[in-house]
Protein backbone atom coordinates (compact mmCIF):
# COMPACT_ATOMS: atom_id res chain seq x y z
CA UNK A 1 -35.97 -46.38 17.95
CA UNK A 2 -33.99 -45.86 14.54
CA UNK A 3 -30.19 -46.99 14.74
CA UNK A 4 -27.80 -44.36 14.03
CA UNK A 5 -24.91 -44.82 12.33
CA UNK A 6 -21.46 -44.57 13.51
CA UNK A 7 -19.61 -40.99 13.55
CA UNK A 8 -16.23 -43.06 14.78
CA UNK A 9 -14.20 -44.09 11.34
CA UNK A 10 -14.13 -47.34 10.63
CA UNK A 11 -11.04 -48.82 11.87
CA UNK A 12 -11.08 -52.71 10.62
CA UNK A 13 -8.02 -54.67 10.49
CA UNK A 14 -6.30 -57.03 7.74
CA UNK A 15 -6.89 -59.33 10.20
CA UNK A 16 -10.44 -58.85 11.00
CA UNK A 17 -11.27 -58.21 6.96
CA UNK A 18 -9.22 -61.98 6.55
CA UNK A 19 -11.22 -63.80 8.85
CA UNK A 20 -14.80 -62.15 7.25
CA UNK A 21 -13.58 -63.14 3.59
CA UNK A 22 -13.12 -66.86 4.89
CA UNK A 23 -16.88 -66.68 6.67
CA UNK A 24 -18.22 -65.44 3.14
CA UNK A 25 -16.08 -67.83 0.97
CA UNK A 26 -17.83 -70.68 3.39
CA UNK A 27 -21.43 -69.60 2.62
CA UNK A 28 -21.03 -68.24 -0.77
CA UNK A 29 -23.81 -69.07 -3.66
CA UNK A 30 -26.31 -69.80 -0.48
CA UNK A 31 -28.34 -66.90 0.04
CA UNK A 32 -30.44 -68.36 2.51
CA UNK A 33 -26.84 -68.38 4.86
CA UNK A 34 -26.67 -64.30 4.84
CA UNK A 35 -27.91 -63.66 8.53
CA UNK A 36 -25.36 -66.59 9.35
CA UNK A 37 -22.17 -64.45 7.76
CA UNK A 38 -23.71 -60.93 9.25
CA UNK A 39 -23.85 -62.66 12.46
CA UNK A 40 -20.16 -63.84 12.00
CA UNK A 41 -19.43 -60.26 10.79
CA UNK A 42 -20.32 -58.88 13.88
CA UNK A 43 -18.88 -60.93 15.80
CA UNK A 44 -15.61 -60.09 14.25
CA UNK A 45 -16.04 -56.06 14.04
CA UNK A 46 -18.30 -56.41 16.93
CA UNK A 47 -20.97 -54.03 15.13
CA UNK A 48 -21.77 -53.77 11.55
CA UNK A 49 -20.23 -50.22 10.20
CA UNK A 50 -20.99 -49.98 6.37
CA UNK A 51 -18.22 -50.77 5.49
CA UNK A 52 -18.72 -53.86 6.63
CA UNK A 53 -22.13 -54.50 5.58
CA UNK A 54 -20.37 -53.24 1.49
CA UNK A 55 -18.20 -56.51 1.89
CA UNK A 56 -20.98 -58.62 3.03
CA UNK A 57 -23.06 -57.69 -0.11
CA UNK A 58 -20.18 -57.72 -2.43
CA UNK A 59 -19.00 -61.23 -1.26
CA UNK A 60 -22.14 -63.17 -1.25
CA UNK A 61 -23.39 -61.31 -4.30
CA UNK A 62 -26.30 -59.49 -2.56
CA UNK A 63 -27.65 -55.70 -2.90
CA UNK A 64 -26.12 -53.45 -0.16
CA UNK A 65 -29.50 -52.48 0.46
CA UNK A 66 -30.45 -55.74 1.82
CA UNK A 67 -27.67 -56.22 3.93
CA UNK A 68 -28.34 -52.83 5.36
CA UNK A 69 -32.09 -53.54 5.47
CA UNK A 70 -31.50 -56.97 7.73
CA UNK A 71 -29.34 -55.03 9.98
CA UNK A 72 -31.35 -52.28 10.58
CA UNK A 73 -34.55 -54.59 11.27
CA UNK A 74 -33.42 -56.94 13.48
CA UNK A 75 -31.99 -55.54 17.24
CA UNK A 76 -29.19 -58.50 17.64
CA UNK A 77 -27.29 -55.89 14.74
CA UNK A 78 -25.82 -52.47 15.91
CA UNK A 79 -24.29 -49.85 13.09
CA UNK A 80 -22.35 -48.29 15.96
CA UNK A 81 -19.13 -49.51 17.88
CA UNK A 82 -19.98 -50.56 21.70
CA UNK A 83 -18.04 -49.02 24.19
CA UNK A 84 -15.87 -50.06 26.33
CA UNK A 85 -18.76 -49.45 28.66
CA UNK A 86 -21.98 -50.04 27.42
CA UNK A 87 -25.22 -48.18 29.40
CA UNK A 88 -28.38 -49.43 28.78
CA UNK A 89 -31.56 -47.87 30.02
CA UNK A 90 -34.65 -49.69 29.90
CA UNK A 91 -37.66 -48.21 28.87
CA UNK A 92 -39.79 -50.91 29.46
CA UNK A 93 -43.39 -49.39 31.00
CA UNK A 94 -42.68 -49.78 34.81
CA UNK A 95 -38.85 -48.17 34.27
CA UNK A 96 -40.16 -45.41 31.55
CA UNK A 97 -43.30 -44.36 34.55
CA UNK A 98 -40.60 -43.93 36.82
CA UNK A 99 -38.81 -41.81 34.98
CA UNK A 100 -36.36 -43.97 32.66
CA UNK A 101 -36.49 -41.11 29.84
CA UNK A 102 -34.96 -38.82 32.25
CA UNK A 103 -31.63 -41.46 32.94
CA UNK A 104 -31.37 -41.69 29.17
CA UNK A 105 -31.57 -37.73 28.96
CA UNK A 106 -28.75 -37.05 32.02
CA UNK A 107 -26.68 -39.74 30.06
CA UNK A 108 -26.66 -37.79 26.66
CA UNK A 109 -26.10 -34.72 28.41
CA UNK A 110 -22.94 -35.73 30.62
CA UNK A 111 -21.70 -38.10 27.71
CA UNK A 112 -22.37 -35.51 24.66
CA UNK A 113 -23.56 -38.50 22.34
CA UNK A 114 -27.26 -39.28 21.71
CA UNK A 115 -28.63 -43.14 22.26
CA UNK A 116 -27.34 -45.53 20.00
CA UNK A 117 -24.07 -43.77 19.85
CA UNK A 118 -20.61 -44.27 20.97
CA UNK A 119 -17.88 -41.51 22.82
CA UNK A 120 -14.94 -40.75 20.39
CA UNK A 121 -12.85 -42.49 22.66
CA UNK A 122 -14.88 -45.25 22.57
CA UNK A 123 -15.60 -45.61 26.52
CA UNK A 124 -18.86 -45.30 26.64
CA UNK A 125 -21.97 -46.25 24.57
CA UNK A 126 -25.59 -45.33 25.56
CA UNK A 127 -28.39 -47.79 24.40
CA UNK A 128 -32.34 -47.51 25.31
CA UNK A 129 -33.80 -51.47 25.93
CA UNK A 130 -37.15 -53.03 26.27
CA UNK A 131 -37.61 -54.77 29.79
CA UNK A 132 -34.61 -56.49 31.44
CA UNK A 133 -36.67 -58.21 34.00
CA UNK A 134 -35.68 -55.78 37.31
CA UNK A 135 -39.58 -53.85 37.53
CA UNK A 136 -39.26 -53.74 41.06
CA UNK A 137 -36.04 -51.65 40.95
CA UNK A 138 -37.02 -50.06 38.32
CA UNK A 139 -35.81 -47.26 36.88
CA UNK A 140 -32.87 -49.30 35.52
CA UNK A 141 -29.55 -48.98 34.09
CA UNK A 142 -26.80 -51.47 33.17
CA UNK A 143 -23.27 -50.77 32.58
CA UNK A 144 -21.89 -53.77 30.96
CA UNK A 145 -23.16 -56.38 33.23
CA UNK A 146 -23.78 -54.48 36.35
CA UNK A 147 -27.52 -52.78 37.88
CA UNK A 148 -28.13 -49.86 38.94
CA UNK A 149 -31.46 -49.26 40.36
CA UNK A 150 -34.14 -46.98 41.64
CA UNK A 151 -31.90 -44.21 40.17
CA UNK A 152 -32.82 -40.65 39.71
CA UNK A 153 -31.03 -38.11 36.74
CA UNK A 154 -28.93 -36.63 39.72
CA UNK A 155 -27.75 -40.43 40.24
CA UNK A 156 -25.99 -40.47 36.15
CA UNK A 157 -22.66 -38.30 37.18
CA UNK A 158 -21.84 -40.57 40.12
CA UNK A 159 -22.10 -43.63 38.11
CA UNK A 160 -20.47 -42.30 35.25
CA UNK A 161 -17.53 -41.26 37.74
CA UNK A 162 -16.95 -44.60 38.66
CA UNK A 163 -16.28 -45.61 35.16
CA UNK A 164 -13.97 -42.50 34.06
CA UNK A 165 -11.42 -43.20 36.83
């Protein structure tokens, strides 16, 4: 699945921007320590807009294309903001046979964003996963750190209900 970029403006803090420059002034001149300050850099934005990734390169003296090539490769990096609560669906084989692509589907529909995207408000954020280890309930869901299984499409507005009160 291709990561989409954020729609939601970046909204980074002096703060946040502070504590990145120190991360890249650490690892500065050591190329092989790039992952290291784009892991740091997420931690501290909690994804990695392009704005971001623009710093990274400019600080450790890299192409923006390889910053943006790293964290577009490897699934640990998102381009979008989580939200607040964060669905996952997993599409691993037993969930997707039992109808997985459907949750994923309801969840786009009720939540008018598409997977790998976050709400405006930044409540919600859908994501599609390989197997989370829960076959025998599957199809799965997780909203932040809670299951949901053996769900059904008609199941999506409940659960979303308990999260929008």
């Amino acid at each position: 699945m291709l990561k989409k970029i954020s729609k939601i403006p970046f909204k980074g803090t002096p703060e946040q921007e502070a504590q990145l420059q120190a991360v890249i002034a650490e690892c500065k001149g050591d190329n092989s320590l790039l992952m290291h300050v784009m892991q740091q850099a997420q931690g501290i934005y909690g994804y990695l807009p392009l704005e971001v990734q623009k710093m990274i390169a400019d600080g450790m003296d890299v192409p923006v294309e390889k910053v943006y090539g790293i964290s577009t490769f490897y699934a640990q990096f998102a381009l979008s903001p989580k939200g607040e609560y964060n669905i996952s669906v997993c599409l691993g084989t037993a969930c997707y046979v039992k109808g997985a692509q459907d949750l994923v589907d309801k969840l786009c529909e009720e939540l008018k964003i598409d997977a790998g995207e976050c709400t405006e408000d930044g409540k919600f954020s859908i994501e599609a996963c390989r197997c989370i280890g829960a076959c025998g309930l599957a199809p799965v869901l997780t909203v932040n750190d809670e299951v949901y299984g053996k769900l059904v499409a008609d199941d999506i507005p409940g659960i979303l209900a308990k999260y929008q009160a």
